[in-house]
N, C-alpha and C. Protein backbone atom coordinates (compact mmCIF):
# COMPACT_ATOMS: atom_id res chain seq x y z
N UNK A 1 -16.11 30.82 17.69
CA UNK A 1 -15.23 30.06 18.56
C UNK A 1 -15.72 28.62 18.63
N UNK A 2 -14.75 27.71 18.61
CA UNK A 2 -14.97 26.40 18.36
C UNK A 2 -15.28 25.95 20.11
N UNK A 3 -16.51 24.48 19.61
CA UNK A 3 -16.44 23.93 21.17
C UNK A 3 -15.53 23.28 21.40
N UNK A 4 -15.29 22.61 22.58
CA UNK A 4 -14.29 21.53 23.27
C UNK A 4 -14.32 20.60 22.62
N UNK A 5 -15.66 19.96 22.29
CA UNK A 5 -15.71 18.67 21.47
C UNK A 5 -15.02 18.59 20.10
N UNK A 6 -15.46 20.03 19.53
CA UNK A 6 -14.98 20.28 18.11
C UNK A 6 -13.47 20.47 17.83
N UNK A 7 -12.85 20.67 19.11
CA UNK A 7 -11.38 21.14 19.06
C UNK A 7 -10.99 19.43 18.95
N UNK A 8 -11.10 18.73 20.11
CA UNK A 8 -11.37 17.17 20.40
C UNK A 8 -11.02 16.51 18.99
N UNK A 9 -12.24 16.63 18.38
CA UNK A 9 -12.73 16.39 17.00
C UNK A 9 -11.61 16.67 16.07
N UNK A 10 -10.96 17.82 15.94
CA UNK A 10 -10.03 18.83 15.44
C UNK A 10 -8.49 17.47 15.31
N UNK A 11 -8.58 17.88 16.74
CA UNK A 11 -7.38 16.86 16.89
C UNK A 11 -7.16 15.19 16.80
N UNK A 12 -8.44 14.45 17.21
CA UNK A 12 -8.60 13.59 16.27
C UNK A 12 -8.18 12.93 14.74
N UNK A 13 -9.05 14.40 14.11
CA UNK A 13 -8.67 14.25 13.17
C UNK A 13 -7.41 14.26 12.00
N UNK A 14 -6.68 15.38 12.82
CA UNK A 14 -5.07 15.24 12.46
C UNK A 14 -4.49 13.82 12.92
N UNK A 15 -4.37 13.45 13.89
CA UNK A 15 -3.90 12.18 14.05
C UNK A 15 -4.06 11.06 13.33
N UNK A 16 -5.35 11.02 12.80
CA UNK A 16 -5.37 9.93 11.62
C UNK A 16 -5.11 10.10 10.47
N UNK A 17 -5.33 11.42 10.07
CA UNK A 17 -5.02 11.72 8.86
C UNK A 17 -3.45 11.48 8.44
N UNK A 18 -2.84 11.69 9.87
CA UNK A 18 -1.01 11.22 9.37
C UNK A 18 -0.81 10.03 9.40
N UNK A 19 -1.51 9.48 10.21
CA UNK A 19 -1.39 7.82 10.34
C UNK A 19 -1.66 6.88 8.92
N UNK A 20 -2.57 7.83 8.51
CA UNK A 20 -3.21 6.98 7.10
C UNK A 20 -2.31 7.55 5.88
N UNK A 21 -2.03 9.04 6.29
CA UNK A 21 -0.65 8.99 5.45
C UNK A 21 0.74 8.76 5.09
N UNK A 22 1.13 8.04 6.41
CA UNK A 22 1.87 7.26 6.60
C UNK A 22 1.62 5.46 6.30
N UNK A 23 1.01 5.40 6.39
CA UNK A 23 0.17 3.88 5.87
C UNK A 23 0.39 4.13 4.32
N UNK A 24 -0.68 4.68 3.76
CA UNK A 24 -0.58 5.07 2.10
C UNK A 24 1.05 5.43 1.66
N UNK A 25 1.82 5.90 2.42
CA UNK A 25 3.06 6.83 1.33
C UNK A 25 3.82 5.15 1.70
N UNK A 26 3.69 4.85 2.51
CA UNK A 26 4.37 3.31 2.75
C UNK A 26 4.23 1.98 1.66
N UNK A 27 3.29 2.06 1.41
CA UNK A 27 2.46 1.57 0.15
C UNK A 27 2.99 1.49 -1.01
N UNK A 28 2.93 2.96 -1.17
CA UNK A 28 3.60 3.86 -2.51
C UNK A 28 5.14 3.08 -2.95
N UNK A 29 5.50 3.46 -2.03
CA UNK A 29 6.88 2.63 -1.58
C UNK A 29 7.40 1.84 -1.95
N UNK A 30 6.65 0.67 -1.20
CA UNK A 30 6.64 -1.05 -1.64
C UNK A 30 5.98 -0.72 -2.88
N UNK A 31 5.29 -0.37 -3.41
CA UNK A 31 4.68 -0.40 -4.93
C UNK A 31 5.93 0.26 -6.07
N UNK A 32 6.69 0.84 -5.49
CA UNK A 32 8.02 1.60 -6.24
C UNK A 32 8.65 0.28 -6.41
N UNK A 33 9.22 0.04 -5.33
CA UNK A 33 10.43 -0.77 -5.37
C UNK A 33 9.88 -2.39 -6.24
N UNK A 34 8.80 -2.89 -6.28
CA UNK A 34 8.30 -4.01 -7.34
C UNK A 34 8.42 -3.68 -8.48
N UNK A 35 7.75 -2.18 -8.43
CA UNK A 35 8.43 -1.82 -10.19
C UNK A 35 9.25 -1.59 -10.86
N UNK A 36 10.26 -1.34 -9.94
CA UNK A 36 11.70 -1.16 -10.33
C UNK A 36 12.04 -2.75 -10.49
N UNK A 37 11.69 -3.38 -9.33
CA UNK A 37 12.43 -4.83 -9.94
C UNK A 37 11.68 -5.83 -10.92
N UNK A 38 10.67 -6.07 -11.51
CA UNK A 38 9.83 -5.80 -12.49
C UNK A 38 10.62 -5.14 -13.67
N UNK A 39 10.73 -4.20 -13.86
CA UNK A 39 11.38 -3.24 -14.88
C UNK A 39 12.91 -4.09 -15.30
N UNK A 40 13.72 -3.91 -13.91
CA UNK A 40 14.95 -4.56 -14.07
C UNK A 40 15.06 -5.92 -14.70
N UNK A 41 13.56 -6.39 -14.79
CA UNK A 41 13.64 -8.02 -14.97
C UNK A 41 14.44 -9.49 -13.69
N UNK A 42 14.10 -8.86 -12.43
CA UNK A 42 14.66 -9.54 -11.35
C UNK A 42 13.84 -10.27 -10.91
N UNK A 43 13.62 -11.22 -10.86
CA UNK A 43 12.70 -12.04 -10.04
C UNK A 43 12.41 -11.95 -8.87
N UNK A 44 13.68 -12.45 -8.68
CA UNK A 44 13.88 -12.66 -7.23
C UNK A 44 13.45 -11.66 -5.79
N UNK A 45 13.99 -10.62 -6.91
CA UNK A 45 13.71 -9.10 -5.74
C UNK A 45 12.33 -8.67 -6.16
N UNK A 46 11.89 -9.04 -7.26
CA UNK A 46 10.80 -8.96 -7.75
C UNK A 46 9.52 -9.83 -6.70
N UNK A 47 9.42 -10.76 -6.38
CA UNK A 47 9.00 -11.83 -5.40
C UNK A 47 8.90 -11.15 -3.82
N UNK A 48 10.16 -11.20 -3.43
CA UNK A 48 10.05 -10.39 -2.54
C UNK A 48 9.68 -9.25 -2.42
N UNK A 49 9.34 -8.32 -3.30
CA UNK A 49 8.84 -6.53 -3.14
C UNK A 49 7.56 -7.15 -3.41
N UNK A 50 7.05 -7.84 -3.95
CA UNK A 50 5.36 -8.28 -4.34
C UNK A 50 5.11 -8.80 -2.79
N UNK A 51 5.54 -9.63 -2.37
CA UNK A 51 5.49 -10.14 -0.82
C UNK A 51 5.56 -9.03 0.38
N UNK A 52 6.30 -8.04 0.20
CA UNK A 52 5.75 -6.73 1.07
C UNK A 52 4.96 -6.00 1.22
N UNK A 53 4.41 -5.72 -0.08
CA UNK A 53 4.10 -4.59 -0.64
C UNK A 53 2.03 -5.08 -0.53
N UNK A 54 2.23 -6.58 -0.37
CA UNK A 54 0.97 -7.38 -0.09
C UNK A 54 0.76 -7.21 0.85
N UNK A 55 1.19 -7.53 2.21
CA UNK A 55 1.76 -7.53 3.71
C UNK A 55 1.43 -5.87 3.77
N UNK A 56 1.82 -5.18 3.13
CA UNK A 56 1.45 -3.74 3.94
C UNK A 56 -0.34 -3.55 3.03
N UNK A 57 -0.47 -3.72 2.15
CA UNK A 57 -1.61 -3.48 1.44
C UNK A 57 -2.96 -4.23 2.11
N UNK A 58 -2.69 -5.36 2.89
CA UNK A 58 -3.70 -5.87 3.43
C UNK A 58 -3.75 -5.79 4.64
N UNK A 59 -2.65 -5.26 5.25
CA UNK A 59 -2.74 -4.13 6.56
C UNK A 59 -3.70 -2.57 6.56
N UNK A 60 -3.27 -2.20 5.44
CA UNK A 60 -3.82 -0.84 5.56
C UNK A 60 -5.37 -0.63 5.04
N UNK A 61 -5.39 -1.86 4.16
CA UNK A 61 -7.06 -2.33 4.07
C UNK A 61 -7.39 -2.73 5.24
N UNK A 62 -7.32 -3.74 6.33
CA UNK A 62 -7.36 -3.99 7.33
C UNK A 62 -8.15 -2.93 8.54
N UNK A 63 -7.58 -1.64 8.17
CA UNK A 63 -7.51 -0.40 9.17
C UNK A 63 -8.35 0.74 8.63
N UNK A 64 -8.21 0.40 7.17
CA UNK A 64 -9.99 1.01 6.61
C UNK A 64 -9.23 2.00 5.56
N UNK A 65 -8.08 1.95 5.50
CA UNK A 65 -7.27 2.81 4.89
C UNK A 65 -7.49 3.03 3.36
N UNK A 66 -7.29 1.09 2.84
CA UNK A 66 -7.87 1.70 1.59
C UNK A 66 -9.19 0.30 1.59
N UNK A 67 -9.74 0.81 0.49
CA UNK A 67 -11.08 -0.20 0.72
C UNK A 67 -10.87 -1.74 -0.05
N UNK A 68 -11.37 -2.78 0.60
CA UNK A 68 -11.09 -4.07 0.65
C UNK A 68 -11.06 -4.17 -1.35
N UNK A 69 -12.07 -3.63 -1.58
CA UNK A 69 -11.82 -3.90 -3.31
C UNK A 69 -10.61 -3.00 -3.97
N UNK A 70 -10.31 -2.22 -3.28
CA UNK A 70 -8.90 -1.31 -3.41
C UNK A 70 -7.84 -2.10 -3.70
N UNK A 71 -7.71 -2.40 -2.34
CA UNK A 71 -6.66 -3.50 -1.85
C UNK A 71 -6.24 -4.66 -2.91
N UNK A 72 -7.44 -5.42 -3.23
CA UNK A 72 -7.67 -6.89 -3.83
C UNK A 72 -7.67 -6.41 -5.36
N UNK A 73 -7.63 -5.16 -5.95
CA UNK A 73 -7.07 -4.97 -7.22
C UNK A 73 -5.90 -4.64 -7.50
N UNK A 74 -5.48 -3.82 -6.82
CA UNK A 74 -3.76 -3.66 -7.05
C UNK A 74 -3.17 -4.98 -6.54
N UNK A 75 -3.34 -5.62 -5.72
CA UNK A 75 -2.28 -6.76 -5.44
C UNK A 75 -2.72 -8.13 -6.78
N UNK A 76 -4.11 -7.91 -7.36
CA UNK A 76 -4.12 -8.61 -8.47
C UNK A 76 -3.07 -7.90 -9.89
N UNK A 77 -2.87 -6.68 -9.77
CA UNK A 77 -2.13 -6.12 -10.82
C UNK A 77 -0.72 -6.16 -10.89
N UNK A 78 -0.31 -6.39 -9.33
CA UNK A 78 0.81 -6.42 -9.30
C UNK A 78 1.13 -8.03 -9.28
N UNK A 79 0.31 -8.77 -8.72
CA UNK A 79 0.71 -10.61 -9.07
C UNK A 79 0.40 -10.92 -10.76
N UNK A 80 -0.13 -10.54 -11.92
CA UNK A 80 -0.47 -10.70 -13.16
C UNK A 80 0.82 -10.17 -13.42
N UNK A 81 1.57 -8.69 -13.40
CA UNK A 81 3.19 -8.48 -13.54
C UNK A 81 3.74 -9.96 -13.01
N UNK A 82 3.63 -9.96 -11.83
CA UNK A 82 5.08 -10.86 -11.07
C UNK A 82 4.74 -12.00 -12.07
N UNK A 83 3.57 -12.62 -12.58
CA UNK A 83 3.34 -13.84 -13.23
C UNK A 83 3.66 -13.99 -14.79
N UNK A 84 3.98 -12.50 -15.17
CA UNK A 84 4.37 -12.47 -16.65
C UNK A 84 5.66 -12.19 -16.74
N UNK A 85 6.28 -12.26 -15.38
CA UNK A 85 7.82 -12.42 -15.62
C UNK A 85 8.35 -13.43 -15.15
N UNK A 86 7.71 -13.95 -14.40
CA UNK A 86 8.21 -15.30 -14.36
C UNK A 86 7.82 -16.14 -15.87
N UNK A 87 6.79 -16.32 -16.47
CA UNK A 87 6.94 -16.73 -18.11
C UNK A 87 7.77 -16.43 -18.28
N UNK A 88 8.47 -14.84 -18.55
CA UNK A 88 9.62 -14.58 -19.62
C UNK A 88 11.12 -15.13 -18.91
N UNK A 89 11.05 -15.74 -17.36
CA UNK A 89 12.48 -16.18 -17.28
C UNK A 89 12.54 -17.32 -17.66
């Protein structure tokens, strides 16, 4: 039988675990929708999904979600895309 603290603990721990999976699947998300416009060859929407998708990525690094060198490589992978399509327009 579990203690009070451990139940405590228990529940704790569900709560963040959705929070951070809600943070991450959010992510996912904004990381979809750049690649689709990317893919499409759109700039424009392209610009803007890179501009969200930053905005949530340095939030959820922020909160410990993903780790600061996490963070600062995908948004370099995804600005090297946004920068090789702007060349090709």
């Amino acid at each position: 039988m579990a203690g009070l603290s451990a139940e405590k603990r228990q529940r704790q721990n569900l709560k963040r675990r959705m929070r951070n999976r809600a943070a991450r699947s959010g992510v996912r998300t904004a990381q979809r929708k750049f690649q689709l416009a990317i893919k499409g060859n759109n700039l424009e929407d392209a610009q803007k999904a890179y501009a969200e998708a930053e905005r949530l990525i340095d939030r959820v690094s922020r909160k410990g979600v993903f780790h600061k060198n996490t963070a600062a490589r995908t948004k370099s992978r995804m600005r090297k895309k946004l920068n090789s399509l702007k060349v090709q327009s």
